[in-house]
N, C-alpha and C. Protein backbone atom coordinates (compact mmCIF):
# COMPACT_ATOMS: atom_id res chain seq x y z
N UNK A 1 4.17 26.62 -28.50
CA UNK A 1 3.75 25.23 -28.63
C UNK A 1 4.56 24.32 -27.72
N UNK A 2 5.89 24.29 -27.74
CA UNK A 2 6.63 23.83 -26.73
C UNK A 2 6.13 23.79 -24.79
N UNK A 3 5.53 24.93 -24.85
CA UNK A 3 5.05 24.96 -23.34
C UNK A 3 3.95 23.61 -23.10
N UNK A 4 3.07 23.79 -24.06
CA UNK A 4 2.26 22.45 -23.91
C UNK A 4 2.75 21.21 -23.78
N UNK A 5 3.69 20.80 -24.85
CA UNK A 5 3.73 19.85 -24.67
C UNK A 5 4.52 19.62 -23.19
N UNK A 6 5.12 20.24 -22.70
CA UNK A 6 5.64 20.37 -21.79
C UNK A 6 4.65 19.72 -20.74
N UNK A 7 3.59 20.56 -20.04
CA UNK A 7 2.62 20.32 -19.68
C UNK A 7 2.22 18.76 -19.41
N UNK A 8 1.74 18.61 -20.89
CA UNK A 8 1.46 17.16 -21.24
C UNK A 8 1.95 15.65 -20.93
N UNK A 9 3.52 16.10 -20.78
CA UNK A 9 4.06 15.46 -20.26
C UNK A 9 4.48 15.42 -19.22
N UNK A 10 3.89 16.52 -18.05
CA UNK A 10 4.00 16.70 -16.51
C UNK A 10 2.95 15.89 -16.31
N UNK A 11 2.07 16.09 -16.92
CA UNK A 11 0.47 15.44 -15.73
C UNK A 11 0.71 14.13 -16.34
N UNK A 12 1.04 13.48 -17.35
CA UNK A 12 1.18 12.00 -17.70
C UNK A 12 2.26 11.73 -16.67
N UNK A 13 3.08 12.25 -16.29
CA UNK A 13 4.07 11.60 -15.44
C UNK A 13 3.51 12.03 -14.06
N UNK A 14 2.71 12.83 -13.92
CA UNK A 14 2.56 13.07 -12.46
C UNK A 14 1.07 11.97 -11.89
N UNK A 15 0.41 11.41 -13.43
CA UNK A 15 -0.82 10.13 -13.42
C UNK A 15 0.33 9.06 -12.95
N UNK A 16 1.28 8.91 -14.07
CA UNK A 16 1.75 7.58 -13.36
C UNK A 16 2.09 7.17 -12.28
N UNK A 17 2.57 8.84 -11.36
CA UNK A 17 3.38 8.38 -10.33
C UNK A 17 2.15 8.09 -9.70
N UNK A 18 1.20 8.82 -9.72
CA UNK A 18 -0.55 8.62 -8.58
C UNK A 18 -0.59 7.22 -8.87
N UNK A 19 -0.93 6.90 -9.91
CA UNK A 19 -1.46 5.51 -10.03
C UNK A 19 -0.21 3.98 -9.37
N UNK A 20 1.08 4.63 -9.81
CA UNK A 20 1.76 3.86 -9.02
C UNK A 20 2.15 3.18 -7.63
N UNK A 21 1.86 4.72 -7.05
CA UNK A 21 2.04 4.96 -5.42
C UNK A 21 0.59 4.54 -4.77
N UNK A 22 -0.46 4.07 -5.46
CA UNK A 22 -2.23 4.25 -4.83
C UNK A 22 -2.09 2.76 -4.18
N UNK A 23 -1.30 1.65 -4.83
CA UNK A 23 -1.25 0.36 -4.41
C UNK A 23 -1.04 0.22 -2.80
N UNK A 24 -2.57 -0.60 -2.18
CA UNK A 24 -2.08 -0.95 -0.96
C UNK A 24 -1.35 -2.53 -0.95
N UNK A 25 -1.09 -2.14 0.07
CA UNK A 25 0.30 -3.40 0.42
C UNK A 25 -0.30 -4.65 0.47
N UNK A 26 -0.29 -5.93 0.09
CA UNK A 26 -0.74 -6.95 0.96
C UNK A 26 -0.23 -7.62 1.60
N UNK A 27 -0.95 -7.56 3.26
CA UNK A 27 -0.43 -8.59 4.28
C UNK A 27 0.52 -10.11 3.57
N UNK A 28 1.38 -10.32 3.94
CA UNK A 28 1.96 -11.62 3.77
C UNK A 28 1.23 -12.69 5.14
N UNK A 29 1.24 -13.99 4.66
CA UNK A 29 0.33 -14.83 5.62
C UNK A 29 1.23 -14.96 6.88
N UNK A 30 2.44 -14.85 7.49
CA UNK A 30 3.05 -14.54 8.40
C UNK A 30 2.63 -13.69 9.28
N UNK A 31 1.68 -12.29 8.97
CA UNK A 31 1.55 -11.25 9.29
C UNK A 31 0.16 -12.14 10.11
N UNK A 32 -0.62 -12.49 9.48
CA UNK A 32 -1.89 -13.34 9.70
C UNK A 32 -1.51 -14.24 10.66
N UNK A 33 -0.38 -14.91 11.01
CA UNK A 33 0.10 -16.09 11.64
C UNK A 33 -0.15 -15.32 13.34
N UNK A 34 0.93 -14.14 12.88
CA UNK A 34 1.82 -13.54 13.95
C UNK A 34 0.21 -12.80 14.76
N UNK A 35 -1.17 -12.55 14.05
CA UNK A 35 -1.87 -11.91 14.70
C UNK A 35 -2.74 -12.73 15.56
N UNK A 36 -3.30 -14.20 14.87
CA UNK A 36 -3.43 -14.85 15.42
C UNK A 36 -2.91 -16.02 16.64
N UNK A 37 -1.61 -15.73 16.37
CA UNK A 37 -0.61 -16.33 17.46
C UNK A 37 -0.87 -15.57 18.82
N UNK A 38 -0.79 -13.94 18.20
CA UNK A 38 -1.08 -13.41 19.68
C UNK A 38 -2.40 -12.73 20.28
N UNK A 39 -3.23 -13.06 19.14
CA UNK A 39 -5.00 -13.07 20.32
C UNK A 39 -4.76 -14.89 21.07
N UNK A 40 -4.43 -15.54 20.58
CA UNK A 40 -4.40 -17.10 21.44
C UNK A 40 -4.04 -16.92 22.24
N UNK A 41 -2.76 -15.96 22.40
CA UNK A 41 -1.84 -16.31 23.89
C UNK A 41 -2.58 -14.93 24.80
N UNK A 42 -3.16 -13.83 23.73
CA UNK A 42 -4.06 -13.48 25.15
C UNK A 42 -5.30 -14.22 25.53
N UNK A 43 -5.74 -14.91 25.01
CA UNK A 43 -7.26 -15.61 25.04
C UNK A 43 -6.87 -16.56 26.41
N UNK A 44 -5.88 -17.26 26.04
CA UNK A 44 -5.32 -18.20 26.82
C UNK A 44 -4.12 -17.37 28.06
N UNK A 45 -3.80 -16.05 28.27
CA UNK A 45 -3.63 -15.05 29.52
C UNK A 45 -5.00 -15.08 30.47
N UNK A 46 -6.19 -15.06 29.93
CA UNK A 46 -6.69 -14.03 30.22
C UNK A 46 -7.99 -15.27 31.16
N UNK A 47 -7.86 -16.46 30.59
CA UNK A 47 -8.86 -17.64 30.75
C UNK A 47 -8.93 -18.01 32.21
């Protein structure tokens, strides 16, 4: 009986870690700043 529960408590901990680690990141608006900063300065290279 011990083996199970064993078990039981592998895949519950091995759900949490999945579900923990699945989170994608979100851009901070800096990131947004910094992309649009530099299509301008090629838009404005390239004009």
């Amino acid at each position: 009986m011990m083996p199970m529960v064993a078990d039981v408590l592998a895949l519950r901990q091995a759900a949490l870690l999945m579900a923990s680690t699945s989170r994608l990141p979100i851009p901070e608006p800096e990131a947004y700043a910094m992309l649009l900063d530099g299509l301008g300065l090629l838009g404005f290279v390239f004009l």
